[in-house]
PDB file of N, CA and C in Angstrom:
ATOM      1  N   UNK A   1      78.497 100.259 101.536  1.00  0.00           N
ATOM      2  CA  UNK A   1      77.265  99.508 101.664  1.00  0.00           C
ATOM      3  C   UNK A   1      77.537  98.036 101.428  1.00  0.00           C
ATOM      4  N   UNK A   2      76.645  97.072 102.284  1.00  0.00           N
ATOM      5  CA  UNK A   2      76.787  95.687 101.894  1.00  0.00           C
ATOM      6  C   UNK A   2      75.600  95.546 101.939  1.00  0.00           C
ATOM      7  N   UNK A   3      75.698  94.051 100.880  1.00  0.00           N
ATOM      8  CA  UNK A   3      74.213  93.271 100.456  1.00  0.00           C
ATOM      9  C   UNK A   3      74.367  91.854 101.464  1.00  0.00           C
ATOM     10  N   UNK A   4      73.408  91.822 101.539  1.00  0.00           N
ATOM     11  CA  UNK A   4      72.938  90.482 102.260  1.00  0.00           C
ATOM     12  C   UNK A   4      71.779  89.760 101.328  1.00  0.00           C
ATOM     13  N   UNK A   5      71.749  88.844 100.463  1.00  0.00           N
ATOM     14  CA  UNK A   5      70.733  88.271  99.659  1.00  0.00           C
ATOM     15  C   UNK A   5      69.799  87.769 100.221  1.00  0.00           C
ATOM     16  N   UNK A   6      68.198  87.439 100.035  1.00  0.00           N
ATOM     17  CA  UNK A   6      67.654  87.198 101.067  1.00  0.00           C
ATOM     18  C   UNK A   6      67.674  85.952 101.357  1.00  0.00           C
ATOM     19  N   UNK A   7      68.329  84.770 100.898  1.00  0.00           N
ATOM     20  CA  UNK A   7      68.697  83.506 101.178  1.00  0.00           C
ATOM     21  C   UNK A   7      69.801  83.226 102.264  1.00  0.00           C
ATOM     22  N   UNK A   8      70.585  84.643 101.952  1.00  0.00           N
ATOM     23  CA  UNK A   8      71.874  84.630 102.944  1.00  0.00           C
ATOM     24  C   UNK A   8      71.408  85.284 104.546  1.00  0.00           C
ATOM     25  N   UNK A   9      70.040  86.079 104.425  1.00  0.00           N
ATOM     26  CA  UNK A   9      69.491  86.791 105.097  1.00  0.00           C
ATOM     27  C   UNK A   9      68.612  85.754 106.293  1.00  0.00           C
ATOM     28  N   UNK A  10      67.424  84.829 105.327  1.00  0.00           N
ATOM     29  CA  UNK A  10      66.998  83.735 106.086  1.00  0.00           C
ATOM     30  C   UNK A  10      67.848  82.888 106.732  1.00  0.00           C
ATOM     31  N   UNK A  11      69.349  82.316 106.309  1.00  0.00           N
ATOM     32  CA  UNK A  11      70.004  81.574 107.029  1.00  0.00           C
ATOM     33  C   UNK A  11      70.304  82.226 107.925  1.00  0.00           C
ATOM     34  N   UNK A  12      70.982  83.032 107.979  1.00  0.00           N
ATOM     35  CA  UNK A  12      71.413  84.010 109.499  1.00  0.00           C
ATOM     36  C   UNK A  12      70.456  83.602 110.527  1.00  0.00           C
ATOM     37  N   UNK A  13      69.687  84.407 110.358  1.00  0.00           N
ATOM     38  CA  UNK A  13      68.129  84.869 110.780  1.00  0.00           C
ATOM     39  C   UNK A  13      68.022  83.398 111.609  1.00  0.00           C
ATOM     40  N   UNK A  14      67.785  82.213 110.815  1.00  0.00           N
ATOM     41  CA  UNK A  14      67.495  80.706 111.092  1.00  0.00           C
ATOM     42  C   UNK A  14      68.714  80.405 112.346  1.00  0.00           C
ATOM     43  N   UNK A  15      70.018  80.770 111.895  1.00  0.00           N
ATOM     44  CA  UNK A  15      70.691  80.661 112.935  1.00  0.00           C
ATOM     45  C   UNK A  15      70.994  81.180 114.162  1.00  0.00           C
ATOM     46  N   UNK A  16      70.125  82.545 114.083  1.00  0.00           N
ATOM     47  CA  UNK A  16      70.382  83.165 115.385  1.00  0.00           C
ATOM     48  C   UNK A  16      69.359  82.992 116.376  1.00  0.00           C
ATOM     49  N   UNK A  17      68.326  82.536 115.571  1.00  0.00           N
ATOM     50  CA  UNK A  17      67.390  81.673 116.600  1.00  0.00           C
ATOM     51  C   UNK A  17      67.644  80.710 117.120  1.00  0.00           C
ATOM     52  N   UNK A  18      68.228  79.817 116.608  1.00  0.00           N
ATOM     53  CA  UNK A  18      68.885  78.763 117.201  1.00  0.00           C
ATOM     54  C   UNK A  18      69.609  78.978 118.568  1.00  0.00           C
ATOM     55  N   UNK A  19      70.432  79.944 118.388  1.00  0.00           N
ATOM     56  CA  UNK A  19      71.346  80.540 119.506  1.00  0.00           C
ATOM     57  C   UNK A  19      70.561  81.062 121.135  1.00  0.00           C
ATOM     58  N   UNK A  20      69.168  81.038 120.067  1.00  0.00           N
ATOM     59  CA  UNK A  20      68.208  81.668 121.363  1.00  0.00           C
ATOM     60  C   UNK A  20      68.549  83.081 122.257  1.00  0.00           C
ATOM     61  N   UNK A  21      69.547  84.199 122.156  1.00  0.00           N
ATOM     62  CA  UNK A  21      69.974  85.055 122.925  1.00  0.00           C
ATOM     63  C   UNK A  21      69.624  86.256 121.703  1.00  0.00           C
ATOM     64  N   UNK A  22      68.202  86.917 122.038  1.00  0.00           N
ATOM     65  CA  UNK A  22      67.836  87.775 120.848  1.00  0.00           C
ATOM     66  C   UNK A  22      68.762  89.395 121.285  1.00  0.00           C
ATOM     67  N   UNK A  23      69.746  89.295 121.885  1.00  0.00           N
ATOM     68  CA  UNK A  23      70.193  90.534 122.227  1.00  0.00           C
ATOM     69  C   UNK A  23      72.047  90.295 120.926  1.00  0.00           C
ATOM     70  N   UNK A  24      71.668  89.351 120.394  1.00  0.00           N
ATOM     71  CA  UNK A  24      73.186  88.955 119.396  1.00  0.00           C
ATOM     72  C   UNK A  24      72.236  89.467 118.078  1.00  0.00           C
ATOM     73  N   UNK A  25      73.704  89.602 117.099  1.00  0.00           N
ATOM     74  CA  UNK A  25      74.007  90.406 115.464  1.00  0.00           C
ATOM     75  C   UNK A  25      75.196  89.533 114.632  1.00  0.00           C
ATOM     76  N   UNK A  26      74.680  89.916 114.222  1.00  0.00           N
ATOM     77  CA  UNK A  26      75.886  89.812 112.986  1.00  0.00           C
ATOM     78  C   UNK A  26      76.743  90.521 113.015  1.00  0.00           C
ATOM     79  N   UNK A  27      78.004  90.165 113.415  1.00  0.00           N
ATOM     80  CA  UNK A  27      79.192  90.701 112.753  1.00  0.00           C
ATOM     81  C   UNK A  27      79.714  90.174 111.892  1.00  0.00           C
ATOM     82  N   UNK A  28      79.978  91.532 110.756  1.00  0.00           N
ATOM     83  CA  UNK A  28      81.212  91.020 109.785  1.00  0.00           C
ATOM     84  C   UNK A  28      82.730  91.951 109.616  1.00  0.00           C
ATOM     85  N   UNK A  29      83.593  91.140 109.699  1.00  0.00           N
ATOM     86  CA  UNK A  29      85.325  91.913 109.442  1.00  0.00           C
ATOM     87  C   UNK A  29      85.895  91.449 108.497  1.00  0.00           C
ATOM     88  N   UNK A  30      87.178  92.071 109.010  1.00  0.00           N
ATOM     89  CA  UNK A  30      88.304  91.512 108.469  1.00  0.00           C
ATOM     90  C   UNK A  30      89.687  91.661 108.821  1.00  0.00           C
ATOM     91  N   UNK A  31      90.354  91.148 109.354  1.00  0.00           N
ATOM     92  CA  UNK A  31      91.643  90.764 110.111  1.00  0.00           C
ATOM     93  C   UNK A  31      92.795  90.566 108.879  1.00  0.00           C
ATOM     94  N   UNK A  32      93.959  90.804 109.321  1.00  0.00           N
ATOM     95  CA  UNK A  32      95.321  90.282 108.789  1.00  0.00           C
ATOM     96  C   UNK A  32      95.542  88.893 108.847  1.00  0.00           C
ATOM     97  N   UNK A  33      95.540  88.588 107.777  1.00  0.00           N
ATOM     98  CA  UNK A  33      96.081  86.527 107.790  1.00  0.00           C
ATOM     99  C   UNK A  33      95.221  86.142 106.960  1.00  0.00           C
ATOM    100  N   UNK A  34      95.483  84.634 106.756  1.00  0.00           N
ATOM    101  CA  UNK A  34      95.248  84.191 105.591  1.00  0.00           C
ATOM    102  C   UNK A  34      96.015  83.724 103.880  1.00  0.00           C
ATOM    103  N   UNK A  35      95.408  83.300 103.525  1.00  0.00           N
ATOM    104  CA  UNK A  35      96.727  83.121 102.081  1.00  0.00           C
ATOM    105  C   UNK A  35      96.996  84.074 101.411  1.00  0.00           C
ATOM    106  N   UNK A  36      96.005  85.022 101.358  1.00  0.00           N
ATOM    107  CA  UNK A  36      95.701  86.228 100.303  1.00  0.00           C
ATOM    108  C   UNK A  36      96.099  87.238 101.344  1.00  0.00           C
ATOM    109  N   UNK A  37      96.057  87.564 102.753  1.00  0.00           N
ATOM    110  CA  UNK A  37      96.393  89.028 103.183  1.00  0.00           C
ATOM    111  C   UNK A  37      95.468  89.088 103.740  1.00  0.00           C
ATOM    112  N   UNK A  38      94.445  89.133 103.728  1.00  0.00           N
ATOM    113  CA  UNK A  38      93.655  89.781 105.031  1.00  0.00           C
ATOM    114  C   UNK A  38      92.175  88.170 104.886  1.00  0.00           C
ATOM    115  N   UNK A  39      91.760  88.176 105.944  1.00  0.00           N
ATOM    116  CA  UNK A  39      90.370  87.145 106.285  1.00  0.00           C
ATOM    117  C   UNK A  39      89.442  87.654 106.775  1.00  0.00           C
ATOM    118  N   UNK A  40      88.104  87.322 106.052  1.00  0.00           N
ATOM    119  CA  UNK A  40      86.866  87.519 106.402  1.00  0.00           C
ATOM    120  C   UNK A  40      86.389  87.019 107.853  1.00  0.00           C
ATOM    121  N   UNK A  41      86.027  87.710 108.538  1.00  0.00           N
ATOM    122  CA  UNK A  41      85.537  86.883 109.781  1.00  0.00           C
ATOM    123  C   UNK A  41      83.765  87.322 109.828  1.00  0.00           C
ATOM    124  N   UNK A  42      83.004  86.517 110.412  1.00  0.00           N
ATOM    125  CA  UNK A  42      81.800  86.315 109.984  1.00  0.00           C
ATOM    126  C   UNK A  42      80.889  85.577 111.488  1.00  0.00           C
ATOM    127  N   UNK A  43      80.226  86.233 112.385  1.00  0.00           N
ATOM    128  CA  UNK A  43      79.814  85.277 113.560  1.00  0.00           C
ATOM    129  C   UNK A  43      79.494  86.322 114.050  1.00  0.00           C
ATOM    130  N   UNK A  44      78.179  85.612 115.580  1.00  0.00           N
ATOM    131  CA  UNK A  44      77.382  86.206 116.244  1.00  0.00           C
ATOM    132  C   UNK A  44      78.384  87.132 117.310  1.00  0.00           C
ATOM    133  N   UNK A  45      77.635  88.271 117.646  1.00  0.00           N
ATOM    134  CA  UNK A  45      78.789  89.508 118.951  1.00  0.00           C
ATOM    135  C   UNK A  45      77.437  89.682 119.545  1.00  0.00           C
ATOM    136  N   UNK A  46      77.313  90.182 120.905  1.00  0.00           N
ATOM    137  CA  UNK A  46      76.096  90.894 121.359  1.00  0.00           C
ATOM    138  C   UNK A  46      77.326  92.455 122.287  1.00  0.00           C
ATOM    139  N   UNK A  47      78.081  92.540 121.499  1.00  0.00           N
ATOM    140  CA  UNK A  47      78.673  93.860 122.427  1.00  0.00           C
ATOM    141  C   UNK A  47      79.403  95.016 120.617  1.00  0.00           C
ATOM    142  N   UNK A  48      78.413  96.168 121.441  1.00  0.00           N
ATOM    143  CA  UNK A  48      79.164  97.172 120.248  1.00  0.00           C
ATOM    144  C   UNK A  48      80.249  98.124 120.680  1.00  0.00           C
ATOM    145  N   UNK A  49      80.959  98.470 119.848  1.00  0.00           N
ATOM    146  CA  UNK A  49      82.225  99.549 119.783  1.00  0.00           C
ATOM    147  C   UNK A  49      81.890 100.765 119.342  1.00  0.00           C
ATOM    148  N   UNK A  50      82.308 101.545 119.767  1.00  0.00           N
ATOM    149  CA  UNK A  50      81.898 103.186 119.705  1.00  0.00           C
ATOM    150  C   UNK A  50      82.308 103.609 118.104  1.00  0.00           C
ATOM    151  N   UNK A  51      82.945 102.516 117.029  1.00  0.00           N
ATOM    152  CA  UNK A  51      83.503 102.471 115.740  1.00  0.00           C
ATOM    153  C   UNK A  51      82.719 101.777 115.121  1.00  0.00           C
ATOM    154  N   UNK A  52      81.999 100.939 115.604  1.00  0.00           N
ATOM    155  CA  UNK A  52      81.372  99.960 114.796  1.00  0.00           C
ATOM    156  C   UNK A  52      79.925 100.497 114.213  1.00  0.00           C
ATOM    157  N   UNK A  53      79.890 100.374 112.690  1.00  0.00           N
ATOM    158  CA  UNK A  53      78.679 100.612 111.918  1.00  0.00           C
ATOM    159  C   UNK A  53      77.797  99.848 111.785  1.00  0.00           C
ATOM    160  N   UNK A  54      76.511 100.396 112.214  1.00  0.00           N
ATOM    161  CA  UNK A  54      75.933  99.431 112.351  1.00  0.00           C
ATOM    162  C   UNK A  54      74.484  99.312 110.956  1.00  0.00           C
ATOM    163  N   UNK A  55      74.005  98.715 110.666  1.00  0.00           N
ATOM    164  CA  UNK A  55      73.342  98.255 109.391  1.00  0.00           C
ATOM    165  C   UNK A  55      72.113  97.549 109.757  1.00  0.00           C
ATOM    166  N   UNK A  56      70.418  97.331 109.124  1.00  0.00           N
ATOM    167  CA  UNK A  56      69.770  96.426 109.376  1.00  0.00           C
ATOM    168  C   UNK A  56      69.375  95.823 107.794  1.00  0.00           C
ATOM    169  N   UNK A  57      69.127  94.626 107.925  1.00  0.00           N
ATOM    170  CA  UNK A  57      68.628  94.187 105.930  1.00  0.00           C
ATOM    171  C   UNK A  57      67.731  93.245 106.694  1.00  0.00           C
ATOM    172  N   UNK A  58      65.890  93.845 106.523  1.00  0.00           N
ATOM    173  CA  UNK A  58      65.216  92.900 106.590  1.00  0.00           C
ATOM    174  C   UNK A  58      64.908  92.383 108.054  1.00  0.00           C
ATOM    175  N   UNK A  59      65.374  93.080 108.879  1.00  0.00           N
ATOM    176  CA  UNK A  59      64.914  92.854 110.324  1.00  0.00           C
ATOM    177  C   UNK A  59      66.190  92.059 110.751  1.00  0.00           C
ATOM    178  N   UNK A  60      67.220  92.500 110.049  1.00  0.00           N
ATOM    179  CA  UNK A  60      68.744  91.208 110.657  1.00  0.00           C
ATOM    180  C   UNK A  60      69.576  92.474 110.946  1.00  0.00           C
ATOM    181  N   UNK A  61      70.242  92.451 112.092  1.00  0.00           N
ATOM    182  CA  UNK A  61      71.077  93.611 112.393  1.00  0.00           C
ATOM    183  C   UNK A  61      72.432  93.326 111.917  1.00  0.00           C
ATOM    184  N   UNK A  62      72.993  93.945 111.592  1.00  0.00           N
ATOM    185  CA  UNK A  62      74.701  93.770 111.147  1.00  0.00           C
ATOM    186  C   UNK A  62      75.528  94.664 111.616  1.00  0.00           C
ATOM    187  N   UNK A  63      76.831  94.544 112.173  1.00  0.00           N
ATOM    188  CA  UNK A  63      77.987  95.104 112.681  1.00  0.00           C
ATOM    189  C   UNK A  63      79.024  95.386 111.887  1.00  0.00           C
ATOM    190  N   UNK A  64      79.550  96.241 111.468  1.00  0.00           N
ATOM    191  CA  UNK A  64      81.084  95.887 110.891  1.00  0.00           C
ATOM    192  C   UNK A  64      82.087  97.381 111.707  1.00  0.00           C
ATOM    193  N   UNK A  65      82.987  96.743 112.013  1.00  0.00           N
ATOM    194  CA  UNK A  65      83.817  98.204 112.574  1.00  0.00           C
ATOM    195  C   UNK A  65      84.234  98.845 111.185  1.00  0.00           C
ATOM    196  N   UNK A  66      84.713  99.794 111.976  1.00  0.00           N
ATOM    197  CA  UNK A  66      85.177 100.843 110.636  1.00  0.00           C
ATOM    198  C   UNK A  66      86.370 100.653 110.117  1.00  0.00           C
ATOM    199  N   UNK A  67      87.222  99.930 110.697  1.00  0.00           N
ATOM    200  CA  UNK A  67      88.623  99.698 109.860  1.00  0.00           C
ATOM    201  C   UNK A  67      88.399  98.838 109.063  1.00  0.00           C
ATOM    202  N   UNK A  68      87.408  98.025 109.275  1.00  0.00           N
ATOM    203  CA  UNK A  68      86.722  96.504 108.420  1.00  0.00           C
ATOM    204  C   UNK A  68      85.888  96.971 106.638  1.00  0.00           C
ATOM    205  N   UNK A  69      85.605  98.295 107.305  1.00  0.00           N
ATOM    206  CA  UNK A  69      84.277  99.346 106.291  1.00  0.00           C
ATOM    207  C   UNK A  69      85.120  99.046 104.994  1.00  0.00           C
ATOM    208  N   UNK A  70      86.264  99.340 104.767  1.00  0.00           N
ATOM    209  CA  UNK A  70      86.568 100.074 103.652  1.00  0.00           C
ATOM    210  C   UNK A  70      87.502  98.903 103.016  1.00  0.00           C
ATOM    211  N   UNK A  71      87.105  97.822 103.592  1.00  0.00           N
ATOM    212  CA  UNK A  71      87.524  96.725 102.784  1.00  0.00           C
ATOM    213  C   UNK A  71      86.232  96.191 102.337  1.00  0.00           C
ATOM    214  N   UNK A  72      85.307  96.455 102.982  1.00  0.00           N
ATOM    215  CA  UNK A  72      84.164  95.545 102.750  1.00  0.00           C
ATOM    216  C   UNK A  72      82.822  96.621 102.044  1.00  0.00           C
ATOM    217  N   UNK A  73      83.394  97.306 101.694  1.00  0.00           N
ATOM    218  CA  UNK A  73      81.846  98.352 100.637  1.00  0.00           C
ATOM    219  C   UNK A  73      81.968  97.528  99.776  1.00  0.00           C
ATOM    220  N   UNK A  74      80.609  97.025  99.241  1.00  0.00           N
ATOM    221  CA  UNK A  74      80.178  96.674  98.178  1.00  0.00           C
ATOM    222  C   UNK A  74      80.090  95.231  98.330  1.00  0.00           C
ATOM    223  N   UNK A  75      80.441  95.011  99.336  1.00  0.00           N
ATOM    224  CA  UNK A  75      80.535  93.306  99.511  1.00  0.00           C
ATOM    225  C   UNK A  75      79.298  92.426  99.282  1.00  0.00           C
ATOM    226  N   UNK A  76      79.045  91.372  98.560  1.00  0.00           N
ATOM    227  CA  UNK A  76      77.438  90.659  98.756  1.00  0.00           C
ATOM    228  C   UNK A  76      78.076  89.140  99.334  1.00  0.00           C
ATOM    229  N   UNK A  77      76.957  89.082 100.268  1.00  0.00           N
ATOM    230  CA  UNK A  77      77.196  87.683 100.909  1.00  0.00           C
ATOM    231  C   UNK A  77      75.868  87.163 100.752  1.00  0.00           C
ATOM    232  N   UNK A  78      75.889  85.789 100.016  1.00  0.00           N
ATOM    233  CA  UNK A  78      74.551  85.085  99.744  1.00  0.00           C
ATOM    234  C   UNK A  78      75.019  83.614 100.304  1.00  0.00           C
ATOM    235  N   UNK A  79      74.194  82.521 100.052  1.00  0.00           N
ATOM    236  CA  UNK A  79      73.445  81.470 100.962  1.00  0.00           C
ATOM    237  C   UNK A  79      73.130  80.871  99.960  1.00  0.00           C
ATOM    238  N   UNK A  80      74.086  79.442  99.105  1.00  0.00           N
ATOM    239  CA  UNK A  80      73.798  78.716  98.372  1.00  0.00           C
ATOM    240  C   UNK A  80      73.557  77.412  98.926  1.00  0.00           C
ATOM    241  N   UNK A  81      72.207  76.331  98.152  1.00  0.00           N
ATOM    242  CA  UNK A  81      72.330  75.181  98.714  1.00  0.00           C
ATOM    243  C   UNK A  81      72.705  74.697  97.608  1.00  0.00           C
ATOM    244  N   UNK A  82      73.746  73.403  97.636  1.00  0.00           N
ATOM    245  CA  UNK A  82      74.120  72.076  96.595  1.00  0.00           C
ATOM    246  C   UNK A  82      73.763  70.759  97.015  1.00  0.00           C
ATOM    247  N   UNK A  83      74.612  69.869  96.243  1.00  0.00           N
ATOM    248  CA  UNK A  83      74.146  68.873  96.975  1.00  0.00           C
ATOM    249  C   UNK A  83      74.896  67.914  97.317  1.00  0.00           C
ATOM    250  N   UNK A  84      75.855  69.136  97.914  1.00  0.00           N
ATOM    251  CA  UNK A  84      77.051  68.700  99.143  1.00  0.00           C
ATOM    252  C   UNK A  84      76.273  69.411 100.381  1.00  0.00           C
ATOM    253  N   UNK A  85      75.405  69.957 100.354  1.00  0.00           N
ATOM    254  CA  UNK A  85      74.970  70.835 101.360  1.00  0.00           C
ATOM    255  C   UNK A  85      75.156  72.372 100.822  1.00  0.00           C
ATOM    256  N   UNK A  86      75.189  73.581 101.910  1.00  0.00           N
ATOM    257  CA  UNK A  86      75.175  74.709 101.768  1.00  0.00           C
ATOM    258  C   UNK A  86      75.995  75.719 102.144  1.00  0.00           C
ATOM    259  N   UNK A  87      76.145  76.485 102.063  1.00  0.00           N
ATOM    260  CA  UNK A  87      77.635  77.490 102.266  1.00  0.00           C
ATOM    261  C   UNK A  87      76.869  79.452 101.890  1.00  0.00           C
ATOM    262  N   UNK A  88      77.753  79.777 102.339  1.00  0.00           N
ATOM    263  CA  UNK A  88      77.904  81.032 102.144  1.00  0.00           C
ATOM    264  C   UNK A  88      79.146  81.606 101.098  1.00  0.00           C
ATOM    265  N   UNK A  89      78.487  82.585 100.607  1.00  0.00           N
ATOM    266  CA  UNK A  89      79.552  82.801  99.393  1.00  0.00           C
ATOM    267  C   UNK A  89      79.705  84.495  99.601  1.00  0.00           C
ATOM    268  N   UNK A  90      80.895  84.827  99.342  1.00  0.00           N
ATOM    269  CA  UNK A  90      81.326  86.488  99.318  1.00  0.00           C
ATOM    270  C   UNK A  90      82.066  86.550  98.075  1.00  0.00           C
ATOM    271  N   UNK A  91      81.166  88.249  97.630  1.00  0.00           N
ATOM    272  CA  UNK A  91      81.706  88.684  96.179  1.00  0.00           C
ATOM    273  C   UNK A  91      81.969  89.626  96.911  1.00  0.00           C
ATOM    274  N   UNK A  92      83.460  90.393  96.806  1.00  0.00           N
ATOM    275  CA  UNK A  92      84.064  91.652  97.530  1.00  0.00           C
ATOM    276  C   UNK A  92      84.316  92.025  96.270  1.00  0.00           C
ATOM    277  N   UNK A  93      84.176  93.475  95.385  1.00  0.00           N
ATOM    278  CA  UNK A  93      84.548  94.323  94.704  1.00  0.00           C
ATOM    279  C   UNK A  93      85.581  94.925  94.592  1.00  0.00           C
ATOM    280  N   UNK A  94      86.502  94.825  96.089  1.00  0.00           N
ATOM    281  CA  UNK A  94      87.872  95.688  96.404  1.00  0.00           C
ATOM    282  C   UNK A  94      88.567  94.439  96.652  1.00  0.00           C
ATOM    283  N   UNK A  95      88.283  93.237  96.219  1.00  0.00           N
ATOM    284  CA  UNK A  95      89.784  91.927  96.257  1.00  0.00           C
ATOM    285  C   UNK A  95      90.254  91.955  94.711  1.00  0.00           C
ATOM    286  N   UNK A  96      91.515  92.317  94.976  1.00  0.00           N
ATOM    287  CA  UNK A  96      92.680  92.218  93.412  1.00  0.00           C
ATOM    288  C   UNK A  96      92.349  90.767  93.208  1.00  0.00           C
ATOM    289  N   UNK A  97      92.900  90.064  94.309  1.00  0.00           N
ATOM    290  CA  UNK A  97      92.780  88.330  94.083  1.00  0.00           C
ATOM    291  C   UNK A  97      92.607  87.809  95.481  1.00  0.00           C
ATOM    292  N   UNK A  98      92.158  86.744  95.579  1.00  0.00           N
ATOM    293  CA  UNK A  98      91.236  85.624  96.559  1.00  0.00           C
ATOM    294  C   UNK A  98      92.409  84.510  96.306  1.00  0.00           C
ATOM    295  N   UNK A  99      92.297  83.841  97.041  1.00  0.00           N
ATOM    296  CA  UNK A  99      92.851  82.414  97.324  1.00  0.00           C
ATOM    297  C   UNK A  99      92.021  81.613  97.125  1.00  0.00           C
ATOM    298  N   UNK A 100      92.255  79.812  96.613  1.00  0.00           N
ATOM    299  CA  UNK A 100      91.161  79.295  96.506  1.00  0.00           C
ATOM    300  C   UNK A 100      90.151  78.728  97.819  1.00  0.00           C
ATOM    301  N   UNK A 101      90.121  79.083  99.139  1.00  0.00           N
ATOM    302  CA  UNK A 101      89.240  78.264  99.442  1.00  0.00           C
ATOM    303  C   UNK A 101      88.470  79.748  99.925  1.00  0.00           C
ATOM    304  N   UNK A 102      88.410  80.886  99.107  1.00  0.00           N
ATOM    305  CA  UNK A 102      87.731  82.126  98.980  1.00  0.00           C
ATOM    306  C   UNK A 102      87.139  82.691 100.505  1.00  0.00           C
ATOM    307  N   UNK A 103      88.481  82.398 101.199  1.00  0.00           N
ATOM    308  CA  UNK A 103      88.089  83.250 102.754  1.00  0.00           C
ATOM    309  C   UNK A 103      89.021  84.131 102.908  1.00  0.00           C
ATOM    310  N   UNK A 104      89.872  84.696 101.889  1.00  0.00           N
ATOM    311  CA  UNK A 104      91.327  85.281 102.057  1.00  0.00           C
ATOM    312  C   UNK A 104      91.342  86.061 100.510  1.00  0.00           C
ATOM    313  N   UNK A 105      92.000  87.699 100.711  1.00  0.00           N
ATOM    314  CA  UNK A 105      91.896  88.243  99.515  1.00  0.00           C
ATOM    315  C   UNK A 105      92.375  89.414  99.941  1.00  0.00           C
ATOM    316  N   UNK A 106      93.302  89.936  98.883  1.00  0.00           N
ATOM    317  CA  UNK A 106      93.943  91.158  98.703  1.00  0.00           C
ATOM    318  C   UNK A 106      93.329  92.681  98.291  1.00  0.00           C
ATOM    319  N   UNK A 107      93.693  93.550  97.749  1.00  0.00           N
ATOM    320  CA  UNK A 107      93.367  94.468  97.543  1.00  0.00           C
ATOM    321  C   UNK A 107      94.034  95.185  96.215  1.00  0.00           C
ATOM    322  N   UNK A 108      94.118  95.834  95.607  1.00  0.00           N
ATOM    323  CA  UNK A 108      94.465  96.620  94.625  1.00  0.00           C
ATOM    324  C   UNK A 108      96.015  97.419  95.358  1.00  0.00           C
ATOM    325  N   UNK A 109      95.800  98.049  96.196  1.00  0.00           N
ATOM    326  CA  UNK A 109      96.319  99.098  97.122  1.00  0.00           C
ATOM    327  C   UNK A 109      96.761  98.249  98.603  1.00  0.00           C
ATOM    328  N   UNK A 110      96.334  96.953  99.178  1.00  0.00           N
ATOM    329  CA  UNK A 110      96.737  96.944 100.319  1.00  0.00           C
ATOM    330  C   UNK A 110      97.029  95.014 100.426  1.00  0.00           C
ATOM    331  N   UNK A 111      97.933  94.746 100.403  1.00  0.00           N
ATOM    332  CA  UNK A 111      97.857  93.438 100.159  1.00  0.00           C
ATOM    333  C   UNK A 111      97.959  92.465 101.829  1.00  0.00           C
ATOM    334  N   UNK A 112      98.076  93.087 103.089  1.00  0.00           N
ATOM    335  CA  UNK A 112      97.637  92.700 104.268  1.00  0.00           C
ATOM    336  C   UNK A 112      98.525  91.923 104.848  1.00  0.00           C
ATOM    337  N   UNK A 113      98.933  90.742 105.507  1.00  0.00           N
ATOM    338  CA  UNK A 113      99.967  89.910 106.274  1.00  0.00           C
ATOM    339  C   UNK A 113      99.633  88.508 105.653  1.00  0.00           C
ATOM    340  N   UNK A 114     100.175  88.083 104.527  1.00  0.00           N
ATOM    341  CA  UNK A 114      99.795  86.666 104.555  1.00  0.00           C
ATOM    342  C   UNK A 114      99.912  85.747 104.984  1.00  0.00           C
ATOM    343  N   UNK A 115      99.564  84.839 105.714  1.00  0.00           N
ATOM    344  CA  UNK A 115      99.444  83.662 106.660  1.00  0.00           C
ATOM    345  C   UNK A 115     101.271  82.969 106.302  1.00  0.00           C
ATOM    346  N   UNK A 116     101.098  81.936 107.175  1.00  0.00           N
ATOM    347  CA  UNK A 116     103.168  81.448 107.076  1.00  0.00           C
ATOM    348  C   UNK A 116     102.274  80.247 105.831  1.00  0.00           C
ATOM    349  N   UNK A 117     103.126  79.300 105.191  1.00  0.00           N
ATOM    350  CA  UNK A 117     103.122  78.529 103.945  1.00  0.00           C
ATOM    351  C   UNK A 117     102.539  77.652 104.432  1.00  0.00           C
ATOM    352  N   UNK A 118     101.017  77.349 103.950  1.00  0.00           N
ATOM    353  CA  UNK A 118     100.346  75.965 104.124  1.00  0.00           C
ATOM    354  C   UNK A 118      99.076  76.492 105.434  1.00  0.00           C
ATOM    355  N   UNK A 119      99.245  77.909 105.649  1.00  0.00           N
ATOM    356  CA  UNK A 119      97.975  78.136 106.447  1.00  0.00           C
ATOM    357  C   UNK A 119      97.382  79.183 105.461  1.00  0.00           C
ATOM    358  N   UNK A 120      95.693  78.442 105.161  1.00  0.00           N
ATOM    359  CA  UNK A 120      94.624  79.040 104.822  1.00  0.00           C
ATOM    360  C   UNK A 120      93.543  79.457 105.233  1.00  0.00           C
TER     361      UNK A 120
END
């Protein structure tokens, strides 16, 4: 299961209107690379996979394939503003350790392909 906060929920939401094409979702993954071993990937798809799980929070549809699933149970992604501006933030439950610019993170059990020296 993943959380979507409802701050992280309205931004989406705000942005996919923007996009104007109400037939797009949310996808979320996760790929090999990065500093830590594997990277979050995060952006609009309007095409599904016969693997891909699909989720709604709040009238926002979400995607994640299934090889992506079992890195990402328990994951919360929320929608902070500062006053540098605003960002999105991910708490994953199954990262041993994160890298600092927290888009890259390992596992207990699977530590993934880490990027070559100086790519984050």
């Amino acid at each position: 299961m993943i959380t979507i906060s409802d701050s992280a929920n309205e931004k989406i939401k705000e942005m996919l209107a923007a996009e104007e094409a109400p037939e797009l979702f949310l996808r979320i993954g996760v790929k090999e690379g990065g500093c830590s071993g594997f990277s979050y990937g995060m952006g609009f798809d309007d095409e599904l996979a016969d693997t891909d799980k699909e989720m709604e929070f709040s009238g926002l549809k979400v995607v994640v394939d299934d090889d992506s699933m079992k890195y990402l149970n328990g994951l919360i992604i929320d929608y902070k503003e500062s006053a540098m501006g605003g960002g999105f933030t991910i708490e994953n439950p199954n990262a041993s350790a994160t890298c600092g610019c927290g888009s890259s993170f390992r596992t207990a059990t699977d530590a993934g392909k880490p990027a070559a020296a100086g790519e984050c």
